[in-house]
N, C-alpha and C. Protein backbone atom coordinates (compact mmCIF):
# COMPACT_ATOMS: atom_id res chain seq x y z
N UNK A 1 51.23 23.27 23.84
CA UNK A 1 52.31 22.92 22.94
C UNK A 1 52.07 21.54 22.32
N UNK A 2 51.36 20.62 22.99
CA UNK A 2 51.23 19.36 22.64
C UNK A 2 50.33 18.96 22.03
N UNK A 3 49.17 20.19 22.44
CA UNK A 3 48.20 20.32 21.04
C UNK A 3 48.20 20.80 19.58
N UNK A 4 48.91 21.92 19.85
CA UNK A 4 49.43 22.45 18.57
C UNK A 4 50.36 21.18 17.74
N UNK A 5 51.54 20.81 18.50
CA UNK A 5 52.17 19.58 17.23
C UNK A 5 51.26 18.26 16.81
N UNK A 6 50.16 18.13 17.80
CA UNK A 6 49.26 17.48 17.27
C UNK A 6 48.50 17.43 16.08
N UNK A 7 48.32 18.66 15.94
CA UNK A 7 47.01 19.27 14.70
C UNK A 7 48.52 19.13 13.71
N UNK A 8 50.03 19.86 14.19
CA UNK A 8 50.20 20.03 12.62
C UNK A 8 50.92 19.19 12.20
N UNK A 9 50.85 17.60 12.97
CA UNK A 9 50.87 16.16 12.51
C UNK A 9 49.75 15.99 11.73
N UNK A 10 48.31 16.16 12.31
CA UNK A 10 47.63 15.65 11.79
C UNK A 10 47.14 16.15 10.16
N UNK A 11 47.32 17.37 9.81
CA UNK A 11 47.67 18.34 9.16
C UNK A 11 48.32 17.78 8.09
N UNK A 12 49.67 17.14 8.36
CA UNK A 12 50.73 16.59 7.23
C UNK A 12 49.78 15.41 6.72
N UNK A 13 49.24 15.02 8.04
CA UNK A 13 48.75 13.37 7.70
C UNK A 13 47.76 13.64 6.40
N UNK A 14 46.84 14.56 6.99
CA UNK A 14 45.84 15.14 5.60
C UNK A 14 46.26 15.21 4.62
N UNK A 15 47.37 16.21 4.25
CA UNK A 15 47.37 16.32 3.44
C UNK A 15 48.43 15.81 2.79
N UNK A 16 49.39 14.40 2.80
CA UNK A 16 49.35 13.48 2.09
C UNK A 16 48.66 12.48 1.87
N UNK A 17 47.73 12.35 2.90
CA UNK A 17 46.36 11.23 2.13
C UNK A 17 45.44 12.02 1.20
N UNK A 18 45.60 13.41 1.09
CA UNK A 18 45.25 13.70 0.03
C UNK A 18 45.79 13.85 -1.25
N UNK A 19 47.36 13.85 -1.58
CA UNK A 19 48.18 13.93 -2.37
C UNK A 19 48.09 12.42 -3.03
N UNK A 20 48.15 11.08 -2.10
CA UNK A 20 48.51 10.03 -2.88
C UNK A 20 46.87 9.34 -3.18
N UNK A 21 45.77 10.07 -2.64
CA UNK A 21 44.51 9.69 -3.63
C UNK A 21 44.58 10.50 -4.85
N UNK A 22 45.37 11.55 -4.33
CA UNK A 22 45.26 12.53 -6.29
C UNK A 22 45.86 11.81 -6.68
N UNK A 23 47.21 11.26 -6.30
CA UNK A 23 48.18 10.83 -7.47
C UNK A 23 47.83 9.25 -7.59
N UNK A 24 47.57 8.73 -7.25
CA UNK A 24 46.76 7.22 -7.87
C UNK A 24 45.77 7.15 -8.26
N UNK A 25 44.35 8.35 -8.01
CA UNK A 25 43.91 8.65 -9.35
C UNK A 25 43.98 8.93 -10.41
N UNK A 26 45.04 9.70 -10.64
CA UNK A 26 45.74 10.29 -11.87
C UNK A 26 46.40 9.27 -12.80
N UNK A 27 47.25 8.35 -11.81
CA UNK A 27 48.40 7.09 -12.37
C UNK A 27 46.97 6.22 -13.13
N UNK A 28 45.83 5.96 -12.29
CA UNK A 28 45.19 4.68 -13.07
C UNK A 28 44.44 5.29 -14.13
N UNK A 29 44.04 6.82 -13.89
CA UNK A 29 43.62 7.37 -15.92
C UNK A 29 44.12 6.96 -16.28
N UNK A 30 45.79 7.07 -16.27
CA UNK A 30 46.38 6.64 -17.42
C UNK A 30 46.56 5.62 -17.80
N UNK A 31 46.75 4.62 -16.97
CA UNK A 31 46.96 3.30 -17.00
C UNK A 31 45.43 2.71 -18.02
N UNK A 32 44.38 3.28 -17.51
CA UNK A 32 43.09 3.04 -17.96
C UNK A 32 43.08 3.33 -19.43
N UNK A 33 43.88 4.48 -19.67
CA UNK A 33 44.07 4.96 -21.06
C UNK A 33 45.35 3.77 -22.33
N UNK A 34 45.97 3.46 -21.61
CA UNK A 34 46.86 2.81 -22.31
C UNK A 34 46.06 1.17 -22.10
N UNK A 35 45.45 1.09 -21.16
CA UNK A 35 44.72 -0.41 -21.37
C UNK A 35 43.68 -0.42 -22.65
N UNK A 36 43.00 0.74 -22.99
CA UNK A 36 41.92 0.94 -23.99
C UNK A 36 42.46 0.15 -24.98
N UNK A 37 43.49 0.32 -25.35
CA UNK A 37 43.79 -0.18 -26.54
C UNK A 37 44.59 -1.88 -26.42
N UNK A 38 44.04 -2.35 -25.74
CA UNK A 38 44.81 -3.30 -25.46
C UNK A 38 44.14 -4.57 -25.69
N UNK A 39 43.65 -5.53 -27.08
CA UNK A 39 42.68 -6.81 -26.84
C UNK A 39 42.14 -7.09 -25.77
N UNK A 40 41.23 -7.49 -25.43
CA UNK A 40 40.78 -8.44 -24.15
C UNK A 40 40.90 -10.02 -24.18
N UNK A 41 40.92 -10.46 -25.63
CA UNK A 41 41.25 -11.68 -25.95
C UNK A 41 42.02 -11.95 -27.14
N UNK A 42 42.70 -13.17 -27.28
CA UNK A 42 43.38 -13.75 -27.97
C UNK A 42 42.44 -13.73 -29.79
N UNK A 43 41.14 -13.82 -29.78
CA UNK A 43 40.24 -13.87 -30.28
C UNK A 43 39.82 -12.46 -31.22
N UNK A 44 40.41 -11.34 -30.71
CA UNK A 44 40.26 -9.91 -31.35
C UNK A 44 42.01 -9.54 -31.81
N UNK A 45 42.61 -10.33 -31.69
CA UNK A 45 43.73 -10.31 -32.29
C UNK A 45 44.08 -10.32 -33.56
N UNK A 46 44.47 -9.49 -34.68
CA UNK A 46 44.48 -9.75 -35.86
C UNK A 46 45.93 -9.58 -35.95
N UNK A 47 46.71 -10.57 -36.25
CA UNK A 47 48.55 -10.81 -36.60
C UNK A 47 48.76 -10.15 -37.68
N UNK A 48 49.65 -10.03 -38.39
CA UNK A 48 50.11 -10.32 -39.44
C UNK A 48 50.39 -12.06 -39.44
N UNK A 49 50.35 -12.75 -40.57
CA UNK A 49 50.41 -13.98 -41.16
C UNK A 49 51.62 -14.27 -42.30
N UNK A 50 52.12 -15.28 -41.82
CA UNK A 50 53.55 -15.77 -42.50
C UNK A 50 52.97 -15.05 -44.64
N UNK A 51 53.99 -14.33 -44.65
CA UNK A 51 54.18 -13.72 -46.41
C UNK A 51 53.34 -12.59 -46.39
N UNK A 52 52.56 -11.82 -44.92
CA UNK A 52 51.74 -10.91 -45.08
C UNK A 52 52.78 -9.63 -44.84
N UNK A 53 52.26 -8.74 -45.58
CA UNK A 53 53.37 -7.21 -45.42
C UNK A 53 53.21 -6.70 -44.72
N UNK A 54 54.18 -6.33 -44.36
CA UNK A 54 53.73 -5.02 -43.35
C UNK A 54 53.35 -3.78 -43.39
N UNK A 55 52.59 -3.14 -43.27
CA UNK A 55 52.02 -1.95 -43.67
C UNK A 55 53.04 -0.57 -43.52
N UNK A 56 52.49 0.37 -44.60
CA UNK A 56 53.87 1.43 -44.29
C UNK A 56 53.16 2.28 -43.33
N UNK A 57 54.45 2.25 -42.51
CA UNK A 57 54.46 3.12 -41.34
C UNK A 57 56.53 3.71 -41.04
N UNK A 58 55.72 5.38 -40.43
CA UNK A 58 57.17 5.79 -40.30
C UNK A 58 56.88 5.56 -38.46
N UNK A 59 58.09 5.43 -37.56
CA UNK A 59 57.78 5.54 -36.19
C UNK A 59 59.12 6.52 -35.82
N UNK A 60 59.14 6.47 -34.90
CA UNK A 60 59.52 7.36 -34.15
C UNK A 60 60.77 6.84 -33.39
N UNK A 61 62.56 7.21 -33.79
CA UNK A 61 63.48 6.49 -32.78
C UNK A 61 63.33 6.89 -31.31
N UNK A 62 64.28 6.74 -30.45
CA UNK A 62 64.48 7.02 -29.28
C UNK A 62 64.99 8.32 -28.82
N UNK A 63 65.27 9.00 -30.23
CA UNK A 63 66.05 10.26 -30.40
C UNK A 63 64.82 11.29 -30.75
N UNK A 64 63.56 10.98 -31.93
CA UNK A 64 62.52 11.46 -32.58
C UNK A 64 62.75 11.25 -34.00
N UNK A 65 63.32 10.77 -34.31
CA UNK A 65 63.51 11.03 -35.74
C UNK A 65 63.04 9.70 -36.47
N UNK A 66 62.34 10.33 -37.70
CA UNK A 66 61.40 9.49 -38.26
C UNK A 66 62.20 8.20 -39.03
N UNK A 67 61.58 6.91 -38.71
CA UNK A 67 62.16 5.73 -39.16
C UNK A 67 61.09 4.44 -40.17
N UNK A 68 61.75 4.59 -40.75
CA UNK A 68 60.65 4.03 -42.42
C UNK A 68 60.47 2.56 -42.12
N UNK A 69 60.06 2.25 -41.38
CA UNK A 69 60.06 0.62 -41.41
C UNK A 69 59.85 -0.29 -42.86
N UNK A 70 58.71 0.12 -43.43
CA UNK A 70 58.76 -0.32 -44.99
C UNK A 70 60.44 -0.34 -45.34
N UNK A 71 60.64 0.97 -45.17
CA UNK A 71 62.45 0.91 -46.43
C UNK A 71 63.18 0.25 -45.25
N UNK A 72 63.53 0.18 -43.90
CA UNK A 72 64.30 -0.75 -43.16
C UNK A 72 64.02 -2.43 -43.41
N UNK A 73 62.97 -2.74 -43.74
CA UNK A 73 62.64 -4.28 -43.76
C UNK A 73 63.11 -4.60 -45.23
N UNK A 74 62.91 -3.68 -46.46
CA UNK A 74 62.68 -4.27 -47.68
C UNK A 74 63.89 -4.36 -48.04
N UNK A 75 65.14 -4.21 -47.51
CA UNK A 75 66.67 -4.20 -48.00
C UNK A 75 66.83 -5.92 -47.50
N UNK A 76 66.13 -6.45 -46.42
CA UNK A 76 67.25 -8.30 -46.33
C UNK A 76 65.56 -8.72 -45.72
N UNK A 77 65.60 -10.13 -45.28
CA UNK A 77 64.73 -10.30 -44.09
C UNK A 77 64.57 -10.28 -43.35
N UNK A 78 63.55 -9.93 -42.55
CA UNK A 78 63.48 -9.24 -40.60
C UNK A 78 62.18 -10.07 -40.28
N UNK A 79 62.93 -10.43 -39.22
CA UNK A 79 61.95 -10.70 -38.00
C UNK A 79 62.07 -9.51 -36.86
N UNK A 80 60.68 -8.81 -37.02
CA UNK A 80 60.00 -7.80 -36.29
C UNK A 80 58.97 -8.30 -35.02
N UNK A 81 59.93 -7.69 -33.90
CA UNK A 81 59.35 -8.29 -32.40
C UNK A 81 58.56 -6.87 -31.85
N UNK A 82 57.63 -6.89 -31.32
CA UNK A 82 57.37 -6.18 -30.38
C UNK A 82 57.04 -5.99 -29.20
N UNK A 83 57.68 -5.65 -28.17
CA UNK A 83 57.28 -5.75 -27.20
C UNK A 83 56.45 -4.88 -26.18
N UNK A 84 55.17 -5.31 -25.12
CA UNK A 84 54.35 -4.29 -24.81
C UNK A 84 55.41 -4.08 -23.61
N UNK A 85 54.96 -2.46 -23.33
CA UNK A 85 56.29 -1.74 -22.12
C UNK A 85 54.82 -1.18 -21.68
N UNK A 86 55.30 -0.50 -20.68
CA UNK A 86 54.36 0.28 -20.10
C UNK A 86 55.30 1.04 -19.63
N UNK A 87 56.64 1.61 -19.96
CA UNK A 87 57.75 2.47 -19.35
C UNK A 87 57.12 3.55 -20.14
């Protein structure tokens, strides 16, 4: 009896040390994937520059629905922040 709950301890033990090497392999693809695009230095950074435009782009709300940044900025003046998330 004391062998048997042994093995099917050891059993569970397996096979969540095999579950959380899958799943933290999996988490740092992605992580690896969203770093790709990410400068390495201050130096490969290209801003926009005080009176430079902003390029047209539509993005995407929180809902999906497409949002014109060109026609949102060109009605007053905006200061446009962005912030990096990783959510």
């Amino acid at each position: 009896m004391i062998k048997r709950a042994r093995r099917c301890a050891t059993g569970w033990v397996v096979l969540l040390l095999i579950l959380s090497v899958g799943w933290s392999q999996g988490d740092g693809e992605r992580s690896h994937h969203r770093a790709a695009a990410i400068p390495n230095s201050a130096h490969e950074i290209c801003p926009l520059l005080v009176g430079e435009r902003v390029p047209s782009v539509t993005l995407k709300t929180v809902d999906g629905r497409p949002f014109d940044l060109s026609a949102a900025i060109a009605r007053k003046p905006t200061v446009l922040i962005f912030y990096r998330g990783g959510w």
